[in-house]
C-alpha atoms as a PDB file:
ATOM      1  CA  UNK A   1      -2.489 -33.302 -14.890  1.00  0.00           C
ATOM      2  CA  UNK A   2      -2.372 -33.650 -11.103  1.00  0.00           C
ATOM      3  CA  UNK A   3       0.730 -33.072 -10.621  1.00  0.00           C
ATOM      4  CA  UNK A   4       0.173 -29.465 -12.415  1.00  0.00           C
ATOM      5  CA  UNK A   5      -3.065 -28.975 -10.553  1.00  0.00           C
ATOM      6  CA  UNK A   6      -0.853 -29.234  -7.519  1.00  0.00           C
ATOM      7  CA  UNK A   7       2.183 -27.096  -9.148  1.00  0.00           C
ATOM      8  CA  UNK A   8      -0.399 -24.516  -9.174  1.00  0.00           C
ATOM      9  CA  UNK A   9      -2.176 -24.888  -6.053  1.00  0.00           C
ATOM     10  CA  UNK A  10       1.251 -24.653  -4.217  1.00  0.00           C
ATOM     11  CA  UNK A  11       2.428 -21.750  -5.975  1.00  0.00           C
ATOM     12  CA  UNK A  12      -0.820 -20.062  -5.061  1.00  0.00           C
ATOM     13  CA  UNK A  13      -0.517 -20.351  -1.817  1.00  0.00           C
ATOM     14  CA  UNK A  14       3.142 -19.431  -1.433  1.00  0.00           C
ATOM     15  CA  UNK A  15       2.249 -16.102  -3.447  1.00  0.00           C
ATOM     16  CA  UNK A  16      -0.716 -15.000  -0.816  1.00  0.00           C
ATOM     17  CA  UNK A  17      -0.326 -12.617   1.822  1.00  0.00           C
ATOM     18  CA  UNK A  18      -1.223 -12.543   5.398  1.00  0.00           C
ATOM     19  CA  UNK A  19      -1.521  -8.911   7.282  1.00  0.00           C
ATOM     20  CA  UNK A  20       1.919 -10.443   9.412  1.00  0.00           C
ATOM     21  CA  UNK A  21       3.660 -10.167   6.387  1.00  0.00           C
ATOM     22  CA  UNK A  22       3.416  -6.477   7.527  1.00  0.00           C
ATOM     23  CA  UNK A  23       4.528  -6.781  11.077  1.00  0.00           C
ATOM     24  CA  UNK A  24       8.007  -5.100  10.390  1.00  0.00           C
ATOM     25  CA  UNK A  25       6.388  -1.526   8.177  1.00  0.00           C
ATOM     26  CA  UNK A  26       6.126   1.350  10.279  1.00  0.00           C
ATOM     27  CA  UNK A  27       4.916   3.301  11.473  1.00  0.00           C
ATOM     28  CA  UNK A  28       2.749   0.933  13.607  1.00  0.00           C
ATOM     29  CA  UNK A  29      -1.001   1.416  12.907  1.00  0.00           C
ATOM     30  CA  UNK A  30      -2.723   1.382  16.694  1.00  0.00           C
ATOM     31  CA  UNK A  31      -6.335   2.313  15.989  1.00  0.00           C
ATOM     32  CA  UNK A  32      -7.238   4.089  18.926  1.00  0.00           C
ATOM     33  CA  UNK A  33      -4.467   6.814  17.994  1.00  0.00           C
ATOM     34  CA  UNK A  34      -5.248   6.873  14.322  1.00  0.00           C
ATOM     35  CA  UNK A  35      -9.337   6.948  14.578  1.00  0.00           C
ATOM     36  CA  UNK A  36      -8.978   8.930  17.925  1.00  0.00           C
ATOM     37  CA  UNK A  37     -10.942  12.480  17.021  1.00  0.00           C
ATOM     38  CA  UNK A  38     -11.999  13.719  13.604  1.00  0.00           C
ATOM     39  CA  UNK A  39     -10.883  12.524  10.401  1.00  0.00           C
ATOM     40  CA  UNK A  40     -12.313  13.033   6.902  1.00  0.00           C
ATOM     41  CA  UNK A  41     -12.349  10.424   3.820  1.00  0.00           C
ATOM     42  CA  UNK A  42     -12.539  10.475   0.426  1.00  0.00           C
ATOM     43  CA  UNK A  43     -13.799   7.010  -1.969  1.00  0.00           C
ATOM     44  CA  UNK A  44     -14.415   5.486  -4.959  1.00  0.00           C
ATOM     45  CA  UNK A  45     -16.537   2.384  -5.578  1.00  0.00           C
ATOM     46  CA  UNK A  46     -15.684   0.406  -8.808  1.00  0.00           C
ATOM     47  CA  UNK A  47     -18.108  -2.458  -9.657  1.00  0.00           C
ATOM     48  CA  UNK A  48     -16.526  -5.867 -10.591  1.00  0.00           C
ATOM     49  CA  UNK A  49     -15.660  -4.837 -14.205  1.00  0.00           C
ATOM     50  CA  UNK A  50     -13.883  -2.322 -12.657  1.00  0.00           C
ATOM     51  CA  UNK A  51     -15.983   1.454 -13.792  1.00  0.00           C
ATOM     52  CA  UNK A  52     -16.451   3.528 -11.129  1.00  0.00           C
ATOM     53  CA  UNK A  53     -20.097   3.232 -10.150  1.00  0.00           C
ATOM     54  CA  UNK A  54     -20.031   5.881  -6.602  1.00  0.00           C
ATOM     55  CA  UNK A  55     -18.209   8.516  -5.206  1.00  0.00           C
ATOM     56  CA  UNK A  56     -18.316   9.469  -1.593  1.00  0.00           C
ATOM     57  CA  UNK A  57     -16.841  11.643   1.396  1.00  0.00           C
ATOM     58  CA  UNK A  58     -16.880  10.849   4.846  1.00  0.00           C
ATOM     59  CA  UNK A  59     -16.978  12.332   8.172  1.00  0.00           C
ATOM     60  CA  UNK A  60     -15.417  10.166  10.883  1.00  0.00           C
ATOM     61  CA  UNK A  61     -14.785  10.969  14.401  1.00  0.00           C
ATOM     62  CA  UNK A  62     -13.671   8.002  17.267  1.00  0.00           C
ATOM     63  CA  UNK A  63     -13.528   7.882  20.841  1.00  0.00           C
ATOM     64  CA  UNK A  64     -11.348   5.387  22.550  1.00  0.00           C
ATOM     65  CA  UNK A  65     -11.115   3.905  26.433  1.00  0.00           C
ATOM     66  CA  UNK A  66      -8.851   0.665  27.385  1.00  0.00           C
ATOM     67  CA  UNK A  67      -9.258  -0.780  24.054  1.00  0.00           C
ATOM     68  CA  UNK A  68     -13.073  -0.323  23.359  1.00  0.00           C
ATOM     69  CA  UNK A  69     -13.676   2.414  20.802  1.00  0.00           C
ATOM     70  CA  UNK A  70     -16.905   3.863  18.806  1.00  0.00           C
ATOM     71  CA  UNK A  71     -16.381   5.014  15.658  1.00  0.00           C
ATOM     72  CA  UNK A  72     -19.167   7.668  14.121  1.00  0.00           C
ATOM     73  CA  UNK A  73     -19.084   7.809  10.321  1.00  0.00           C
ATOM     74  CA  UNK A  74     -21.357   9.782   8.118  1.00  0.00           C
ATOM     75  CA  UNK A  75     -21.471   9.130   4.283  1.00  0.00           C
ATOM     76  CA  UNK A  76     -22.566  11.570   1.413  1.00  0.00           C
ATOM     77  CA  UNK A  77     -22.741   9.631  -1.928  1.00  0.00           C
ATOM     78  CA  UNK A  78     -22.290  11.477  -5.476  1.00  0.00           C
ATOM     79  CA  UNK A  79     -26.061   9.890  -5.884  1.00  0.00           C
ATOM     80  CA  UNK A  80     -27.505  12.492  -2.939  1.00  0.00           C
ATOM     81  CA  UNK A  81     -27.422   9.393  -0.581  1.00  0.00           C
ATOM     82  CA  UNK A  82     -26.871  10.140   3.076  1.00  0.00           C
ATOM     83  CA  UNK A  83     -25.841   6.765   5.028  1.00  0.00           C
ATOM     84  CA  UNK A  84     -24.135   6.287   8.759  1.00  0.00           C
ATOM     85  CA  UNK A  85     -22.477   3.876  10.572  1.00  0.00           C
ATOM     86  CA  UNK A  86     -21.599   3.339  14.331  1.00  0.00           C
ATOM     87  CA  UNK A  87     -18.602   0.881  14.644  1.00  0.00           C
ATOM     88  CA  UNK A  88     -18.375  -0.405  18.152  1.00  0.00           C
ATOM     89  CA  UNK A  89     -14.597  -1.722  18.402  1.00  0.00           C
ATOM     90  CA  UNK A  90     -12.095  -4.024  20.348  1.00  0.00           C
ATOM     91  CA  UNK A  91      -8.795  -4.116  20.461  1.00  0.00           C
ATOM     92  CA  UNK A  92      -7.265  -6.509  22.120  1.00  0.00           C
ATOM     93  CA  UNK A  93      -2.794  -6.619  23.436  1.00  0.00           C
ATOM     94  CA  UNK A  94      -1.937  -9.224  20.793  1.00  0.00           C
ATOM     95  CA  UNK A  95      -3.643  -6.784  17.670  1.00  0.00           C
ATOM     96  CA  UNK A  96      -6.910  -8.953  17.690  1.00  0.00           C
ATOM     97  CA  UNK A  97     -10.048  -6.569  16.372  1.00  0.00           C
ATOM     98  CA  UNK A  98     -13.215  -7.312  16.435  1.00  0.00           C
ATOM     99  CA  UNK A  99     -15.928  -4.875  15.811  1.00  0.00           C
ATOM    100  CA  UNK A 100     -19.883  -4.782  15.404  1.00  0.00           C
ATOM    101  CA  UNK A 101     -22.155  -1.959  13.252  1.00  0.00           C
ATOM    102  CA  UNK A 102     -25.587  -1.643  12.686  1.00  0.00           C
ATOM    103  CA  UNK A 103     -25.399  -2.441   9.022  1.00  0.00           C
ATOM    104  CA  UNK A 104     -22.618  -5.762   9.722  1.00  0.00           C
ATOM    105  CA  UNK A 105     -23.981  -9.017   9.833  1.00  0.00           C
ATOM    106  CA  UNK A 106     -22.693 -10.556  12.863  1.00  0.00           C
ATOM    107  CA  UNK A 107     -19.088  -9.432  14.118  1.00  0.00           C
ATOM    108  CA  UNK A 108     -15.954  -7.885  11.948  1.00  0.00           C
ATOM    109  CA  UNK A 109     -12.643  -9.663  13.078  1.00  0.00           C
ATOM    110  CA  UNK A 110      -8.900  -8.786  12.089  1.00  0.00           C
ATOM    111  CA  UNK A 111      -5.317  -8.585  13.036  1.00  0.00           C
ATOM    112  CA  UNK A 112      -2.795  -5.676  13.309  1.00  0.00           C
ATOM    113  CA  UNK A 113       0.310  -6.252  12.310  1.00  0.00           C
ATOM    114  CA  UNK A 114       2.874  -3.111  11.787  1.00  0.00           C
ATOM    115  CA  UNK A 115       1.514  -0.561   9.512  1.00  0.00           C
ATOM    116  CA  UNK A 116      -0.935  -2.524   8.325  1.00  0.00           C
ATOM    117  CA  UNK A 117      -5.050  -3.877   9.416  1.00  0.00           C
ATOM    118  CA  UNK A 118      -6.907  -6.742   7.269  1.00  0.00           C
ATOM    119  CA  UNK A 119     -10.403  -7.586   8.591  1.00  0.00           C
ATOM    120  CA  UNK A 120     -13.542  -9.253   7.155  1.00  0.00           C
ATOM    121  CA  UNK A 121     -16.994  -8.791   7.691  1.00  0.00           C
ATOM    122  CA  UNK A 122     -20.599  -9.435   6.199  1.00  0.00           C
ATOM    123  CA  UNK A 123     -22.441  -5.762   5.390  1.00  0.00           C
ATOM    124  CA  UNK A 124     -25.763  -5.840   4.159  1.00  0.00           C
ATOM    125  CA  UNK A 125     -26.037  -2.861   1.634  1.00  0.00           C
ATOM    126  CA  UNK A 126     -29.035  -1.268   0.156  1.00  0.00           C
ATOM    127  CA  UNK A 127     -29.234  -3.155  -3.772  1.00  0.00           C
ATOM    128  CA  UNK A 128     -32.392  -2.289  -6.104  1.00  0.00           C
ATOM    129  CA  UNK A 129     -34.968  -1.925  -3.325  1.00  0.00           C
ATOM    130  CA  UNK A 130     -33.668  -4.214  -0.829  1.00  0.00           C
ATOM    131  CA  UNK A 131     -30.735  -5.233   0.822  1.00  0.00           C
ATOM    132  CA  UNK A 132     -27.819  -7.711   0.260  1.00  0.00           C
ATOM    133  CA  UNK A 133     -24.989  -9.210   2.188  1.00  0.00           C
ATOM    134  CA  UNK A 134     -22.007  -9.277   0.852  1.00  0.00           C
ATOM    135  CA  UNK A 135     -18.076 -10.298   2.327  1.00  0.00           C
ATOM    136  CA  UNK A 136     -15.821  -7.567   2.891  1.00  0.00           C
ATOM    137  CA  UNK A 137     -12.323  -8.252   2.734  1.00  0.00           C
ATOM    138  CA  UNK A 138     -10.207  -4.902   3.892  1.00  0.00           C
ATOM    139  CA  UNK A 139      -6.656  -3.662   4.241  1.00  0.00           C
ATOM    140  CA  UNK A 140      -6.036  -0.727   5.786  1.00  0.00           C
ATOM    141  CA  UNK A 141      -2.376   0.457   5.728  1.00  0.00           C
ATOM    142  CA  UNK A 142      -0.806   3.437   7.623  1.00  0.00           C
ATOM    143  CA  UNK A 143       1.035   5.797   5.280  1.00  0.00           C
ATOM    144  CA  UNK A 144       2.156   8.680   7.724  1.00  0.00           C
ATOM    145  CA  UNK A 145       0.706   9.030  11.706  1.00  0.00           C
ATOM    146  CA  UNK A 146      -2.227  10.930   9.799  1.00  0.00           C
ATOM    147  CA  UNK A 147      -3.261   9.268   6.553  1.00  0.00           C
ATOM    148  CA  UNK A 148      -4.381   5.914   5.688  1.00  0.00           C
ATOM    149  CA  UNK A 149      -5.375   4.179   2.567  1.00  0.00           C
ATOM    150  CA  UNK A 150      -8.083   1.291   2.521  1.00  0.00           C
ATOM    151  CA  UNK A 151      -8.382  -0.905  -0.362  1.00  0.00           C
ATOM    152  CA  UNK A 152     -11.450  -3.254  -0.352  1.00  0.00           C
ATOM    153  CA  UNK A 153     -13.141  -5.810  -2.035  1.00  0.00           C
ATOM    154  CA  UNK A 154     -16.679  -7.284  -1.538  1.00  0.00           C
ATOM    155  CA  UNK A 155     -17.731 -10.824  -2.461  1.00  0.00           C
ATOM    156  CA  UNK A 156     -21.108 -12.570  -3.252  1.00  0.00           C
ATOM    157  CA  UNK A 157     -20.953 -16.171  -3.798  1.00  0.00           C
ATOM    158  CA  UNK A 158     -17.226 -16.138  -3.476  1.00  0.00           C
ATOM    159  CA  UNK A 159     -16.904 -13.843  -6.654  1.00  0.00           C
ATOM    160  CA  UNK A 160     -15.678 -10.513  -6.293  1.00  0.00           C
ATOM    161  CA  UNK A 161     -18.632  -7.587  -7.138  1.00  0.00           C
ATOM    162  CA  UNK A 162     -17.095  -4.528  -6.056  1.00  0.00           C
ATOM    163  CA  UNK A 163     -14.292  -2.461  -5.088  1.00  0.00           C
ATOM    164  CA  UNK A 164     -13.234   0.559  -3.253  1.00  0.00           C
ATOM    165  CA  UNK A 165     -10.513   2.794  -2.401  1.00  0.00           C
ATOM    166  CA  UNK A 166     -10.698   5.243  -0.042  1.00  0.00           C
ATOM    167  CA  UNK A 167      -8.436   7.465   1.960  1.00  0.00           C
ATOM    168  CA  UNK A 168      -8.973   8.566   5.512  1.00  0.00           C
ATOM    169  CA  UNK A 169      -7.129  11.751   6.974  1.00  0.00           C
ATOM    170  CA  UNK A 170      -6.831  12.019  11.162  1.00  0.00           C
ATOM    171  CA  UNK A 171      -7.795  16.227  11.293  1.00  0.00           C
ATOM    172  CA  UNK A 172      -7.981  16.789  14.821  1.00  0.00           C
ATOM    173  CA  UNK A 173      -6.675  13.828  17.160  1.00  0.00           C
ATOM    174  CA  UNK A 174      -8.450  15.995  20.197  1.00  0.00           C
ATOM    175  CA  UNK A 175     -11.831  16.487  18.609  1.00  0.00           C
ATOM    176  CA  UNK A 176     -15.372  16.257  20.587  1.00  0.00           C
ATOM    177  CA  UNK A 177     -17.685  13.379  19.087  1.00  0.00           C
ATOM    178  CA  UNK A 178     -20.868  14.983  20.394  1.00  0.00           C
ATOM    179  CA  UNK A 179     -21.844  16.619  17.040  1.00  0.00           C
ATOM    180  CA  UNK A 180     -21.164  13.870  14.767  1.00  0.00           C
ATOM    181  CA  UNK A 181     -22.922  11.071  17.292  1.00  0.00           C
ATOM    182  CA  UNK A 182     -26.165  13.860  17.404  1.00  0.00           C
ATOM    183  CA  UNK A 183     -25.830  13.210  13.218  1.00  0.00           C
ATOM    184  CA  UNK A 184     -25.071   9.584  13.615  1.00  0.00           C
ATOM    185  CA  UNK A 185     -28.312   8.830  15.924  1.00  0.00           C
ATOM    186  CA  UNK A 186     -30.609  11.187  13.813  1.00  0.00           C
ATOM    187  CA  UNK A 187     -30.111   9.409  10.677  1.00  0.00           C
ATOM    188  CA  UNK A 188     -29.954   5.847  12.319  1.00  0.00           C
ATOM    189  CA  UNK A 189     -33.871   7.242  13.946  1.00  0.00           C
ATOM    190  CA  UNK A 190     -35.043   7.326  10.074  1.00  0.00           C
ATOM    191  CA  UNK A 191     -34.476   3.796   9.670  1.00  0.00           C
END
């Protein structure tokens, strides 16, 4: 019995993946090219049994200097909701990110590695009249220099309760923030 418990565990382990498993794909995902302007999303959120429970769009527009970037996003949700988020991002020479938001419990951290970004973070979401926290575990891989598909999963108690998928297009690499931040810090006042 051990020695299958073991068996198991080993093979397990050999089977995960790491983002360096990536480090060869191209093109290279650099995150203050890719989230540098406007870009647009598109998602679905499946709950644990795996029905879609939300649909949503995004708006996204980033501004980058020496490897500190913001990143303005404004949600619509299928269910009217209107939500926003202000990333506030580092980037460091060896592909270190870390990253803090209003709605993140402490601070995101990742790794680059080639085409390819997995980070983890605790967001507090709004659940049946209050909030919970749950574990984000995301991979974001670079398909082409201006589309990128994120595939996430969020944990409570170490049990996977929800998933989404969501694709982000780079529209205009030379964009202005200003209007986006205006929406940003209006909806972050009715807090």
């Amino acid at each position: 019995m051990r020695i299958a418990l073991l068996a198991a565990t080993l093979l397990l382990t050999a089977c995960s993946k790491t983002v360096l498993d990536y480090r060869q794909q191209t093109p290279v995902l650099k995150l203050d090219e890719f989230f540098a302007g406007s870009g647009r999303a598109y998602g679905v959120l499946h709950d644990w049994r795996g029905r879609q429970t939300l649909r949503f769009t995004a708006d996204l527009c980033g501004e980058w200097q020496q490897g500190r970037g913001d990143l303005y996003e404004v949600f619509y949700f299928s269910d009217g909701r209107i939500e926003q988020r202000h990333w506030r991002l580092q980037q460091d020479n060896s592909g270190k990110i870390s990253g803090t938001a209003g709605d993140v419990v402490g601070e995101a951290s990742g790794q680059l590695a080639g085409n390819a970004l997995y980070w983890q973070y605790v967001l507090r979401i709004p659940y049946d009249g209050s909030t919970l926290d749950v574990t984000v575990k995301d991979w974001l891989y670079l398909i082409d220099p201006q589309n990128l598909i994120n595939r996430t999963t969020m944990h409570k108690f170490g049990l996977k309760v929800a998933e989404l998928t969501l694709s982000i297009q780079q529209t205009d690499s030379s964009a202005d923030c200003t209007p986006l931040k205006q929406q940003v810090a209006e909806l972050a006042a009715k807090l």
